[in-house]
Protein backbone atom coordinates (compact mmCIF):
# COMPACT_ATOMS: atom_id res chain seq x y z
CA UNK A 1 -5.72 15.37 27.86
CA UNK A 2 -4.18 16.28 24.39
CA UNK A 3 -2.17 14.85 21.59
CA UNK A 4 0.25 18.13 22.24
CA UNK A 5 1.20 16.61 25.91
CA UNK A 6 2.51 13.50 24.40
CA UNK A 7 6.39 12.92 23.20
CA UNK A 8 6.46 15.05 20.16
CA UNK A 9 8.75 14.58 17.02
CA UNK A 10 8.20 17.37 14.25
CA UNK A 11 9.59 16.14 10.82
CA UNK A 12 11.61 19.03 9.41
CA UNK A 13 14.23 19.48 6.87
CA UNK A 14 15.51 17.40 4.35
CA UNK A 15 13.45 14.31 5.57
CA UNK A 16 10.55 17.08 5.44
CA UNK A 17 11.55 18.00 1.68
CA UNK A 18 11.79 14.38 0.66
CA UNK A 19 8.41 13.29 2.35
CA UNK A 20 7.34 16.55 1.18
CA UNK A 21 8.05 15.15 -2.89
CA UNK A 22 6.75 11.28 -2.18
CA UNK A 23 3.37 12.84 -0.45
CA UNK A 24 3.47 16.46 -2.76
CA UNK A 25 -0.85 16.92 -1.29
CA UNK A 26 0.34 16.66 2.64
CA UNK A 27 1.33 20.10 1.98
CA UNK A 28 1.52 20.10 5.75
CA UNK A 29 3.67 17.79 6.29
CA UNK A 30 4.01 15.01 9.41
CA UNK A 31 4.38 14.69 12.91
CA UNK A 32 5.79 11.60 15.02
CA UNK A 33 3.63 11.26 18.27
CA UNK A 34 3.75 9.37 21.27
CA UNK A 35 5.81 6.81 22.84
CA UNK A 36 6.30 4.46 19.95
CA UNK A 37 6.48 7.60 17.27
CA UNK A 38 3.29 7.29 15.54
CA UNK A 39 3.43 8.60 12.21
CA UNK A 40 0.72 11.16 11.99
CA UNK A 41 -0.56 13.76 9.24
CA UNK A 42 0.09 17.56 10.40
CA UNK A 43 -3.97 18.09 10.20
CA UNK A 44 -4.52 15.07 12.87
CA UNK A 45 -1.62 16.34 15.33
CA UNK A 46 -3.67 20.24 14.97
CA UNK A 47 -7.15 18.47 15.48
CA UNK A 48 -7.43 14.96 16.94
CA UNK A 49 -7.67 16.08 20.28
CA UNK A 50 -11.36 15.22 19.91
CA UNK A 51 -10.28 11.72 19.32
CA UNK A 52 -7.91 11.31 21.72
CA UNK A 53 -10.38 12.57 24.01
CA UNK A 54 -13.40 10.82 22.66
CA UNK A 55 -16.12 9.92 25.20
CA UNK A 56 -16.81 6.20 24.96
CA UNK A 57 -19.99 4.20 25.65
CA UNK A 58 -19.78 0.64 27.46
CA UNK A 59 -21.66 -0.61 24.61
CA UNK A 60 -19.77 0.96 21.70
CA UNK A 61 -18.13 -2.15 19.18
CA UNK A 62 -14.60 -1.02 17.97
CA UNK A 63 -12.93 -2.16 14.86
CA UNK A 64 -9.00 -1.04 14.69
CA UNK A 65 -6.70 -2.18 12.38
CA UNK A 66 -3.49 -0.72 11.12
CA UNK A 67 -4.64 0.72 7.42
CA UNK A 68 -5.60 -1.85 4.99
CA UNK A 69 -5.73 -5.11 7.13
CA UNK A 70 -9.04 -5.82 6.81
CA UNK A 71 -10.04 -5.07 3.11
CA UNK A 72 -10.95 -7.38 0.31
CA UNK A 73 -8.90 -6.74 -2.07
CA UNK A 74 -6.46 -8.81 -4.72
CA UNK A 75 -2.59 -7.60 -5.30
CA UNK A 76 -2.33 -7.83 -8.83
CA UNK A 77 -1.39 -4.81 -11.25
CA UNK A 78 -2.98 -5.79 -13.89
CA UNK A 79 -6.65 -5.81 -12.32
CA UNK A 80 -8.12 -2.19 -11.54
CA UNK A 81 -7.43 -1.59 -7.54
CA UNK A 82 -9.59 -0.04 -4.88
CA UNK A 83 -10.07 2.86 -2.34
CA UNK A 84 -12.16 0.88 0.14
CA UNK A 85 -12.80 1.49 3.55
CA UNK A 86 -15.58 -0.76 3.53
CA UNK A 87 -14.22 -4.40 5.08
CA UNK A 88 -15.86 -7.83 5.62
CA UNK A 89 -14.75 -7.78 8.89
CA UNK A 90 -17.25 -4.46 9.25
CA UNK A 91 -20.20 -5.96 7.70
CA UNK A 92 -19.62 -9.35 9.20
CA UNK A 93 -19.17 -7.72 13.15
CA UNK A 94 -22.47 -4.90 12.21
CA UNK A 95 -24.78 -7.74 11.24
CA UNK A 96 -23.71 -10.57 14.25
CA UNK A 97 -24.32 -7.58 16.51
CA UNK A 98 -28.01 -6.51 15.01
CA UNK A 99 -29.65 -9.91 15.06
CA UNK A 100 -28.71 -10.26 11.31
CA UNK A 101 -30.42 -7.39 10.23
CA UNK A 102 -30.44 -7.63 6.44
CA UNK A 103 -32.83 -5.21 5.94
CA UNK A 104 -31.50 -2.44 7.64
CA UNK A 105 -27.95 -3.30 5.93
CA UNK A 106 -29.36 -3.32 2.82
CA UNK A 107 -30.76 0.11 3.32
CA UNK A 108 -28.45 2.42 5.09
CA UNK A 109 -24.37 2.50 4.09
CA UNK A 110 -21.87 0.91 5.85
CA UNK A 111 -19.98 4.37 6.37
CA UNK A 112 -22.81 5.48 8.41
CA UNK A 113 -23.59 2.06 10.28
CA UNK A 114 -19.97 1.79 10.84
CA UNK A 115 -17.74 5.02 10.82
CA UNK A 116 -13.83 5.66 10.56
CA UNK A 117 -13.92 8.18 12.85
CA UNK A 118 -10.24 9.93 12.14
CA UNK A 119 -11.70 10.67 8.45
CA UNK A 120 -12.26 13.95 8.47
CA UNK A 121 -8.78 14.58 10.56
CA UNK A 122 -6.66 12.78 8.67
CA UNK A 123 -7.11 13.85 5.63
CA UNK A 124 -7.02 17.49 3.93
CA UNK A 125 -10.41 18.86 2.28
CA UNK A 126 -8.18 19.02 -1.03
CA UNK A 127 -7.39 15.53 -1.10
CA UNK A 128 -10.25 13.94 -3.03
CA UNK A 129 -9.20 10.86 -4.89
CA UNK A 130 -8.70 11.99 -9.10
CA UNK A 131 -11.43 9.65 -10.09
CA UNK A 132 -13.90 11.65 -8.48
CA UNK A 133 -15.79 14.28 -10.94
CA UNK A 134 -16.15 16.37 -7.87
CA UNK A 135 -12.73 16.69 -5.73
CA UNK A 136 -14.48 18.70 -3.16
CA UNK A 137 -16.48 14.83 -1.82
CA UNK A 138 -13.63 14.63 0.72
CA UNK A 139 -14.35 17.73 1.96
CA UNK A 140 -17.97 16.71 2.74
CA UNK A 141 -17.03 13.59 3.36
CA UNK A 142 -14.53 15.13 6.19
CA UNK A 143 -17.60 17.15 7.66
CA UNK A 144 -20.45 14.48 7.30
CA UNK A 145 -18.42 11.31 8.81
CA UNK A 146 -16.64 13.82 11.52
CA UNK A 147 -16.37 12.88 15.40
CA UNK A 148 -19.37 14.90 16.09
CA UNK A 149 -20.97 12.59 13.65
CA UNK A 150 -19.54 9.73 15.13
CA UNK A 151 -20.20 10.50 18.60
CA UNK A 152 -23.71 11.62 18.16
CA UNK A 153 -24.68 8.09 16.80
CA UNK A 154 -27.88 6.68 19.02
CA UNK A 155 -26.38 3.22 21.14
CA UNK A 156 -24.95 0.78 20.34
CA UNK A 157 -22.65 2.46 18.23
CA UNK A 158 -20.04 0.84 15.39
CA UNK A 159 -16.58 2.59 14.91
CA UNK A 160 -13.53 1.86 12.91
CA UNK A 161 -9.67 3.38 13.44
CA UNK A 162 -7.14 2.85 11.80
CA UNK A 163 -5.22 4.58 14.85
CA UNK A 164 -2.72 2.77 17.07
CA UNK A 165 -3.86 1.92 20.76
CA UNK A 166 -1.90 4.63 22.38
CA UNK A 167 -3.91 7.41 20.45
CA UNK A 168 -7.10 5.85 21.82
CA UNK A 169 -7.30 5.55 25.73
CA UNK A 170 -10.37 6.53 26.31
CA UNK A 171 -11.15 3.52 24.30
CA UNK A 172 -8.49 1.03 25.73
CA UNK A 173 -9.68 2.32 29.32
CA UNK A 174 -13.31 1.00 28.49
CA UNK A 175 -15.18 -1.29 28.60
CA UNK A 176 -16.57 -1.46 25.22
CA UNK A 177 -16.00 -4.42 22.88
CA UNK A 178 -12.81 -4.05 20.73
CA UNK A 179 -11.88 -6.29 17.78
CA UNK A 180 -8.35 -5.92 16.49
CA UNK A 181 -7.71 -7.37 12.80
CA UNK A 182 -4.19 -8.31 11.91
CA UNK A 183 -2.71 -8.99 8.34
CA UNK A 184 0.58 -9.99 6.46
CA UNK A 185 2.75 -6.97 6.20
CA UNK A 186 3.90 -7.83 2.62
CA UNK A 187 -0.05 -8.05 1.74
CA UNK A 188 -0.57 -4.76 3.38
CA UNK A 189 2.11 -2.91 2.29
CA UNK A 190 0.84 -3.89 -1.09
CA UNK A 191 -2.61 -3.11 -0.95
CA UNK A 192 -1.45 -0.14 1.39
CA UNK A 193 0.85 1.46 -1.66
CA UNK A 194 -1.91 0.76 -4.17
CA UNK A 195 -4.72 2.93 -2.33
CA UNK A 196 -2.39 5.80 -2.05
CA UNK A 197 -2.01 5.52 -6.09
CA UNK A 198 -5.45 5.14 -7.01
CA UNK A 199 -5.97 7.94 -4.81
CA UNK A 200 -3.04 9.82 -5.94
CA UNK A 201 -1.17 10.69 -2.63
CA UNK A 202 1.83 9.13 -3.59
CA UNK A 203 4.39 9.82 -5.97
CA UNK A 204 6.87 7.22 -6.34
CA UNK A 205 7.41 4.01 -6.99
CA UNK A 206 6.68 0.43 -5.03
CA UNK A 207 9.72 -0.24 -4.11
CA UNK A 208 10.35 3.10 -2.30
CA UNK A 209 6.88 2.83 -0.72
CA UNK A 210 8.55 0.03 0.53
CA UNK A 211 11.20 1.56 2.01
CA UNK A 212 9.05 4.24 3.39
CA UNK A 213 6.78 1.46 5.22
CA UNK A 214 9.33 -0.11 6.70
CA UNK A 215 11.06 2.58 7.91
CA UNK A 216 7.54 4.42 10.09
CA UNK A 217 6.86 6.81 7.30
CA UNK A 218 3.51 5.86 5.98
CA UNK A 219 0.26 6.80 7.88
CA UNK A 220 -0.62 4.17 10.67
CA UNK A 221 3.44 3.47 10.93
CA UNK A 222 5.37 1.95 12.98
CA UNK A 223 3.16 -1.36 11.33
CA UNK A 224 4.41 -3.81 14.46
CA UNK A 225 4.47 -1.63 17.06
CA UNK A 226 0.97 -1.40 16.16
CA UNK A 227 0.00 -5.32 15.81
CA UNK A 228 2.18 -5.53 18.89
CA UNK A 229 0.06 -3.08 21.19
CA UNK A 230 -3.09 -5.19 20.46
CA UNK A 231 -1.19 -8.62 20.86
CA UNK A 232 -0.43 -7.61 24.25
CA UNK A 233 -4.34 -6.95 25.41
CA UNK A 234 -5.10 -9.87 23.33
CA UNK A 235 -6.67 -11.72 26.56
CA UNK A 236 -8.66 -9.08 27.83
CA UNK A 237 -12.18 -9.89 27.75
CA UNK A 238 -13.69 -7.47 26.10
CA UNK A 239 -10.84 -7.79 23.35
CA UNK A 240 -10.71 -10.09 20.33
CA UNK A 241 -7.72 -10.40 17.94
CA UNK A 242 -7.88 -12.03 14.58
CA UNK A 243 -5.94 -12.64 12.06
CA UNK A 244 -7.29 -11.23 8.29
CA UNK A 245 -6.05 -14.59 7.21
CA UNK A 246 -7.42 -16.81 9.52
CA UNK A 247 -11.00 -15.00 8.88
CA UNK A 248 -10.24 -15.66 4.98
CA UNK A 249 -9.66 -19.27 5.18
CA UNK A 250 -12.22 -20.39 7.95
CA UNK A 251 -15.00 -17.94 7.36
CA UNK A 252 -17.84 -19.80 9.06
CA UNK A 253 -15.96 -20.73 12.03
CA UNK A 254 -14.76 -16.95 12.62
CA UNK A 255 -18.77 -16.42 12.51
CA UNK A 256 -19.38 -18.31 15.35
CA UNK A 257 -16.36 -16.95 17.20
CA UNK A 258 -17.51 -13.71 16.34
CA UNK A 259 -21.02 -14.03 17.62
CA UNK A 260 -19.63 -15.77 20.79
CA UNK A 261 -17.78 -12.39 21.50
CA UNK A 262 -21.70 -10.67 21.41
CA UNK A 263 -23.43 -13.17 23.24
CA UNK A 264 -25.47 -14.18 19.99
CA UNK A 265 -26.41 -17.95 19.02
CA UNK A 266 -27.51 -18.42 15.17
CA UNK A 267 -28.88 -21.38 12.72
CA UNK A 268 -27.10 -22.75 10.37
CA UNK A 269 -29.65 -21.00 8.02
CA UNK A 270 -28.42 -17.92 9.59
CA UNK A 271 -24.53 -18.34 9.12
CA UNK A 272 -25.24 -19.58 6.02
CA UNK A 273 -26.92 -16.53 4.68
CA UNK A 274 -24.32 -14.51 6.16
CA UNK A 275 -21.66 -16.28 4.22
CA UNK A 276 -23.88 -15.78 1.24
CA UNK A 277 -24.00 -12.53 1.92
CA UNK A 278 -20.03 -11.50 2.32
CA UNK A 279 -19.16 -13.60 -0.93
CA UNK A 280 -17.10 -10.87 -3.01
CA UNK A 281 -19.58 -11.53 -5.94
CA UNK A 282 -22.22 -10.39 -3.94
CA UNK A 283 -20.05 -7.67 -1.92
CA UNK A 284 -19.68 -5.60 -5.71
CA UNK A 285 -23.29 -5.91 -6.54
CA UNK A 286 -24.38 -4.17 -2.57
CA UNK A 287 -24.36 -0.34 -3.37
CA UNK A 288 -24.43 -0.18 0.51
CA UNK A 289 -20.85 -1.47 0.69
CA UNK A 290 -18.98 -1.09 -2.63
CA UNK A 291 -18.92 2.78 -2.75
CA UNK A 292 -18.00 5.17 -0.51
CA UNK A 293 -21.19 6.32 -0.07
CA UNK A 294 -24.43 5.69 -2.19
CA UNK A 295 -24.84 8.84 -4.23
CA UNK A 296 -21.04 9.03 -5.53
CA UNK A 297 -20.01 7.37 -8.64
CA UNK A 298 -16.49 5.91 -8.12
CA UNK A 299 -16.27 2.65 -9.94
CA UNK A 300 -17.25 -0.22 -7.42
CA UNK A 301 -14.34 -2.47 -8.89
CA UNK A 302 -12.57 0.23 -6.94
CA UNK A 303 -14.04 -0.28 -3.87
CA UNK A 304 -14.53 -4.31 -3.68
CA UNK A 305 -11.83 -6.76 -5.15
CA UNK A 306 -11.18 -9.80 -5.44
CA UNK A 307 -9.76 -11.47 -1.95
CA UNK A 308 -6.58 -12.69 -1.92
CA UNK A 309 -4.15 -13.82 1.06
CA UNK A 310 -0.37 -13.77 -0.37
CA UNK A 311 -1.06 -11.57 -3.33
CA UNK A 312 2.05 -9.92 -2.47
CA UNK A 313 4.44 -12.12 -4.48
CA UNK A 314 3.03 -10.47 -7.52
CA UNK A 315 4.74 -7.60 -6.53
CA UNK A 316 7.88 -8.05 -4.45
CA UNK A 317 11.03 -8.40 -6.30
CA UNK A 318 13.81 -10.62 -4.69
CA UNK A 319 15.29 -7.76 -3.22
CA UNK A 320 12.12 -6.25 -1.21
CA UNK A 321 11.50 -9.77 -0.02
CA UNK A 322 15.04 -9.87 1.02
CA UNK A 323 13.85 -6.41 3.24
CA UNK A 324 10.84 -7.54 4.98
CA UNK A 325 12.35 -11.07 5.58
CA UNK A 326 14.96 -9.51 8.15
CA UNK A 327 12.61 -6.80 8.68
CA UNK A 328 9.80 -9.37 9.63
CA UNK A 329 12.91 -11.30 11.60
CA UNK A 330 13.92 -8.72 14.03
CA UNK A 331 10.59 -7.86 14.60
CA UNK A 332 9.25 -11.05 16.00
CA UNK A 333 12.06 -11.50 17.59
CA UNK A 334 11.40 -11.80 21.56
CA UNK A 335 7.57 -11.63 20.83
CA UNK A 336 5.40 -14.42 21.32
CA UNK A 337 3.07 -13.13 18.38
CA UNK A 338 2.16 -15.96 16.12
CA UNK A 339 1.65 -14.62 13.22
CA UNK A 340 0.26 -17.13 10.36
CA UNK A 341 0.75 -16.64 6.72
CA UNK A 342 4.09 -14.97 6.71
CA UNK A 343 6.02 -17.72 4.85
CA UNK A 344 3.24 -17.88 2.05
């Protein structure tokens, strides 16, 4: 199987030039694959084969979300903003499925407890964020956290995507456990447009982000057709959809939902210390979470914010809320996805 056998869009000309200006270090350029037109980078079209292809274990655990639905994070401009990969929902899953093992948490990183495993395809060696002294970290980042690291992990192994469904059948024709994490589009287009400007990938401004989102042209796009893919396998049973919200506002009760899904029974000491343990205060003081790794020296306020469901209405003038109202409209449209939060 490969990538190259699906339906293949190449982005040329003047929508090449003017992607070309709003993401000037995709030298590259993008590719629209599959079915639904996933928005792709140039280097993952060339290389994910290897993903595509990726040979899953029955007792590999599966985090996908479409790019930044999971995060911590707040939505404010004011407040310094974060690069994190690193999610609660990560943490939370690793340590329900290892018996609550603290310890162990405390002394390896989450990166390597719980990979993205389309890092080092995604993104070009020259594309280290500017607050790094070093630009060429992604570049080792790209070959430590590669696939071959991924898929030489020792069972049970922990991986996050950020890709759609469709680029992942080997994973959807498993049996492994999968847990799909939905958010508010106006939060994640948000805290999507502020990554790529800490990490200086974007030049232009928030409302053309905007634009860009909602029309497929950001990494992870089309954002429903995404949420929608998942939706539809929500009742499989070794599939489990939340809701970043839900998680937010309930957190102990997503616990024990959570640890349901693994076959795992705790005390209320238990849960309790693993609340304690995913407060954001304690989040930014845990090297093995706040940083990308533990030897680099990117702020940790840049890593692990503040969470925040709704922050988007610090953003969003009336006439990009007038946008994703209708965009939000058609879209659940003739859907039975309940999505909560999108009024607030």
């Amino acid at each position: 199987m490969s990538l190259k056998n699906l339906k293949v869009e190449y982005i040329e000309d003047e929508l090449a030039v003017e992607l070309l200006k709003r993401y000037p270090l995709y030298k590259r350029g993008f590719v629209k694959v599959g079915q639904k037109q996933w928005f792709v980078s140039y280097k993952f079209f060339e290389e994910g084969d290897n993903i595509y292809d990726f040979k899953v274990r029955p007792d590999d655990t599966w985090i996908v979300t479409h790019s930044r639905s999971a995060e911590l994070h707040s939505c404010t401009l004011g407040t310094r903003h974060g690069t994190t990969s690193t999610t609660v929902t990560q943490e939370l899953v690793w340590l329900v499925a290892n018996d609550m093992n603290f310890e162990e948490a405390y002394r390896r990183h989450l990166v390597e407890r719980f990979p993205l495993i389309e890092l080092g395809a995604m993104i070009e060696d020259h594309m280290a964020p500017k607050n790094l002294p070093d630009r060429t970290n992604t570049k080792k980042y790209n070959e430590k956290y590669s696939v071959e690291f991924v898929q030489n992990q020792p069972s049970p192994r922990f991986i996050k995507s950020h890709l759609p469904l469709e680029l992942l059948p080997t994973v959807v024709n498993s049996t492994c456990k999968i847990i799909y994490v939905a958010r508010n589009p106006r939060d994640v287009v948000v805290s999507w447009y502020i990554f790529h400007k800490t990490m200086d990938w974007y030049q232009g401004s928030f409302a053309q982000f905007c634009n860009n989102f909602i029309n497929n042209q950001t990494l992870s796009s089309p954002y429903w057709e995404h949420v929608k893919e998942a939706w539809a396998m929500r009742h499989r049973a070794n599939m489990m959809f939340l809701f970043y919200e839900d998680l937010v506002k309930d957190l102990p009760k997503n616990i024990r939902k959570i640890a349901a899904f693994f076959g795992k029974n705790y005390s209320d000491e238990q849960m309790a210390k693993l609340a304690e343990h995913l407060k954001i205060e304690n989040f930014r003081k845990n090297r093995m979470v706040n940083q990308p790794s533990p030897n680099d020296t990117i702020k940790s306020e840049l890593f692990v914010r503040q969470g925040k469901i709704g922050g988007w209405k610090d953003m969003f003038t009336p006439e990009i809320e007038e946008k994703f109202s209708k965009w939000i409209a058609d879209n659940l449209k003739d859907t039975d996805l309940t999505f909560p939060s999108l009024l607030q």
